[in-house]
Protein backbone atom coordinates (compact mmCIF):
# COMPACT_ATOMS: atom_id res chain seq x y z
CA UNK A 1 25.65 -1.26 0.17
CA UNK A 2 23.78 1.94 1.20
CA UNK A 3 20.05 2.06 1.34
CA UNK A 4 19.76 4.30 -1.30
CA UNK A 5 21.76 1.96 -3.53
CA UNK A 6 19.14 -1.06 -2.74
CA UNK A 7 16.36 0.87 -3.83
CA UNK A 8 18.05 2.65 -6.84
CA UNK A 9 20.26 -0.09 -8.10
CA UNK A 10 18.10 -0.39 -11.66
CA UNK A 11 15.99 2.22 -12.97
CA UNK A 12 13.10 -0.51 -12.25
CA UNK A 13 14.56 -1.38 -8.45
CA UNK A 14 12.08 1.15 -7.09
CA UNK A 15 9.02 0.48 -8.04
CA UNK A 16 9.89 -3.65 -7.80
CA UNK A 17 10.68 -1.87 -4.06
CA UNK A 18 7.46 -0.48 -4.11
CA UNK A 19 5.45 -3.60 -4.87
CA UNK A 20 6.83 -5.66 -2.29
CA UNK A 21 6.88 -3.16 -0.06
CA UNK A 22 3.22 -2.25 -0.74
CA UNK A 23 2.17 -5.96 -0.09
CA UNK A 24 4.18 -6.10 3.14
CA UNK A 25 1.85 -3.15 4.62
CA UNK A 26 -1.31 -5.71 3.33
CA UNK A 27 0.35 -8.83 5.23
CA UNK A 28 1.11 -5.99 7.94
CA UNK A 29 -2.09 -4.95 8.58
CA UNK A 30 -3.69 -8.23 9.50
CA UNK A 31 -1.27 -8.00 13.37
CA UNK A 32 -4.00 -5.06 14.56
CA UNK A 33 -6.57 -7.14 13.26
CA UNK A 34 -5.20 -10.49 14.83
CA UNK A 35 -4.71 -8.48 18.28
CA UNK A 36 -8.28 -7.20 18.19
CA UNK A 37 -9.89 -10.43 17.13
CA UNK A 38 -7.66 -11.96 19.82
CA UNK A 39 -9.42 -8.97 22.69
CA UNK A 40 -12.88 -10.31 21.46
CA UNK A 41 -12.43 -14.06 22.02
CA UNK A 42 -11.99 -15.47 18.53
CA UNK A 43 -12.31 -19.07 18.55
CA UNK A 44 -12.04 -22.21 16.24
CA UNK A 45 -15.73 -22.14 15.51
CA UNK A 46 -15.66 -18.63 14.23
CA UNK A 47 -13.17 -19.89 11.22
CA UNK A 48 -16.81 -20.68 9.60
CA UNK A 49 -17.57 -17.05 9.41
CA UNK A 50 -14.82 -14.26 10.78
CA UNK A 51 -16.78 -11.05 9.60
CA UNK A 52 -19.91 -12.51 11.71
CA UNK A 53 -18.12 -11.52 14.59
CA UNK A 54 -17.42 -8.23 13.42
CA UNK A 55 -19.83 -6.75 16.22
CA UNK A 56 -17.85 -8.42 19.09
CA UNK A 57 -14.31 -6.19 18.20
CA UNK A 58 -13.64 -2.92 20.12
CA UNK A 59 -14.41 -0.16 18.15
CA UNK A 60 -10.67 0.34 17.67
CA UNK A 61 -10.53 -3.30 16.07
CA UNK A 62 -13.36 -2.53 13.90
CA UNK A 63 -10.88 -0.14 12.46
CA UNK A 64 -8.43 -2.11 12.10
CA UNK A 65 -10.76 -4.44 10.43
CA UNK A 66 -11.98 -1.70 7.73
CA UNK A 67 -7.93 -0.81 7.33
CA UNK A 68 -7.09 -4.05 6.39
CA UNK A 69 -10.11 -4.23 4.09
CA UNK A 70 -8.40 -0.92 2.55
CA UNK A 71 -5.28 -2.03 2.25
CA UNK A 72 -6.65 -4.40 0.07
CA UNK A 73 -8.31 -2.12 -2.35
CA UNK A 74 -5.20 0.45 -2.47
CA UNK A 75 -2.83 -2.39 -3.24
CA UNK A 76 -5.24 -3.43 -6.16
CA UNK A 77 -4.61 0.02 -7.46
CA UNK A 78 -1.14 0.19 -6.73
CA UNK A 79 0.03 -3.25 -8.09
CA UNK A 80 -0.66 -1.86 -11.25
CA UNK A 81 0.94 1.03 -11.66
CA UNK A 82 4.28 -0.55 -9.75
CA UNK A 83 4.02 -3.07 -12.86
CA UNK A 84 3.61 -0.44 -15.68
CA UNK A 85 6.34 1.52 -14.30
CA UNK A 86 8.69 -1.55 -13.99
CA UNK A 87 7.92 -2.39 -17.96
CA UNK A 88 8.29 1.19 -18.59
CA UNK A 89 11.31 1.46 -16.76
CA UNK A 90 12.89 -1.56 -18.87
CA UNK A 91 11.76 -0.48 -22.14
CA UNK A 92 13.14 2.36 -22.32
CA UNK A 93 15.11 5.01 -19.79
CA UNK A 94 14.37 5.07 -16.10
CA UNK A 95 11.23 7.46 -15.06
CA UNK A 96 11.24 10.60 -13.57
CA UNK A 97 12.12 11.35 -10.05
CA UNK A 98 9.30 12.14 -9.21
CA UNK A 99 7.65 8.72 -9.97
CA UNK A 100 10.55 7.17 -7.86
CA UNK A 101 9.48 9.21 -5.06
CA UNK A 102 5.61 8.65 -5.38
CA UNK A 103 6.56 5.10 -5.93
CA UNK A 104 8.84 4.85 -2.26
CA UNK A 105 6.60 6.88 -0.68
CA UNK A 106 3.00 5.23 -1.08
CA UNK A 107 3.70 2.23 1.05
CA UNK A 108 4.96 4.36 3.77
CA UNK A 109 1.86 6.66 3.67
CA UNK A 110 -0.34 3.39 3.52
CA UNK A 111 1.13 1.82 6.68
CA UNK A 112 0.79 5.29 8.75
CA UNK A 113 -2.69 5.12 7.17
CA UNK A 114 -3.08 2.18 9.40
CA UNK A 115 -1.79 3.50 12.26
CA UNK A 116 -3.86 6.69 12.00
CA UNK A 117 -7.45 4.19 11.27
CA UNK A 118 -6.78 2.26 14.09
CA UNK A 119 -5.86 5.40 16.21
CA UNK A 120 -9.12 7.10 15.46
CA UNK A 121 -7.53 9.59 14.08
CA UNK A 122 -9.29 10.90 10.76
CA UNK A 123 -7.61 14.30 9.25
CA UNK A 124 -4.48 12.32 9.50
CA UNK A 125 -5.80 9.48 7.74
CA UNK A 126 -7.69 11.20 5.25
CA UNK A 127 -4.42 13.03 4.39
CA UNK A 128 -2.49 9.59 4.24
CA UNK A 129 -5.37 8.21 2.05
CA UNK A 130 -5.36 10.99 -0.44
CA UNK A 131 -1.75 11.29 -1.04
CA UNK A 132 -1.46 7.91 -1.28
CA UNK A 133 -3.79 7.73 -3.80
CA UNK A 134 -2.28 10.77 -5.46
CA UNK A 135 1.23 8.43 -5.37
CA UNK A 136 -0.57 5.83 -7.42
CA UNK A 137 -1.38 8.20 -9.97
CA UNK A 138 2.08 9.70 -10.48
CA UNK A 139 3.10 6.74 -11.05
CA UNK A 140 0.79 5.78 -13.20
CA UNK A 141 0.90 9.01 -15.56
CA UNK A 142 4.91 8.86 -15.53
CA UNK A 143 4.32 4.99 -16.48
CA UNK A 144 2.20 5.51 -18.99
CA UNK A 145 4.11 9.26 -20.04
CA UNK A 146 7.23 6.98 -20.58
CA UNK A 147 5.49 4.15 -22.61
CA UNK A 148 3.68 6.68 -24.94
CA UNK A 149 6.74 8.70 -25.86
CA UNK A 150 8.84 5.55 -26.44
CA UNK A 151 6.60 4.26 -28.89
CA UNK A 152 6.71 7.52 -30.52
């Protein structure tokens, strides 16, 4: 089966893509932060309270610390809209193109968000931020845009 195929095979496959996909990049970006807290000697007694030792990361784990923070809070926005689209999607006809694009394409732009936080390297990041966020919202509208007109 082509890869196209898996994430087209329903008119809901790609945003149920989407939503796994988007909570892979959360599980994801807990490695960098793993690694760092690894570099900075993380031991059994600092179970009791990780973010204490916060200060003790390279600056480059601190990142990856505030990433995986923000992965958190993007996939709380994202969830959502993955879900709407997937009701939509099997209420009535499949969405828009462009809402299966925003869909596929928000994890990926999330996990080079990562990459570009724990590289230091902010226009990058702020781009992969902002059109990630911009994603959710497409996906949201067309969600919502498909519900609305159904009911109509």
């Amino acid at each position: 089966m082509p890869l196209q195929a898996i994430f087209t095979a329903t008119p809901s496959a790609p945003f149920a893509w989407s939503l796994v996909l988007a909570s892979a990049v959360v599980v994801l970006s807990i490695v960098p932060l793993g690694a760092a807290r690894t570099q900075a000697n993380f031991q059994i007694k600092d179970m009791a309270a990780p973010r204490a030792m916060f200060e003790r990361l390279p600056a480059w784990g601190q990142r990856a610390s505030w990433a995986h923070q923000n992965s958190f809070e993007a996939f709380s926005l994202h969830a959502p809209a993955a879900l709407l689209a997937i009701g939509a999607s099997l209420h009535e006809q499949p969405l828009p193109t462009l809402a299966v694009v925003a869909a596929l394409l928000h994890p990926l732009l999330r996990l080079i968000y990562i990459g570009a936080f724990i590289g230091n390297l902010p226009p990058l990041r702020a781009f992969c931020w902002a059109t990630g966020l911009l994603c959710t919202g497409v996906v949201y509208i067309e969600g919502l845009r498909s519900l609305l007109t159904a009911s109509t």
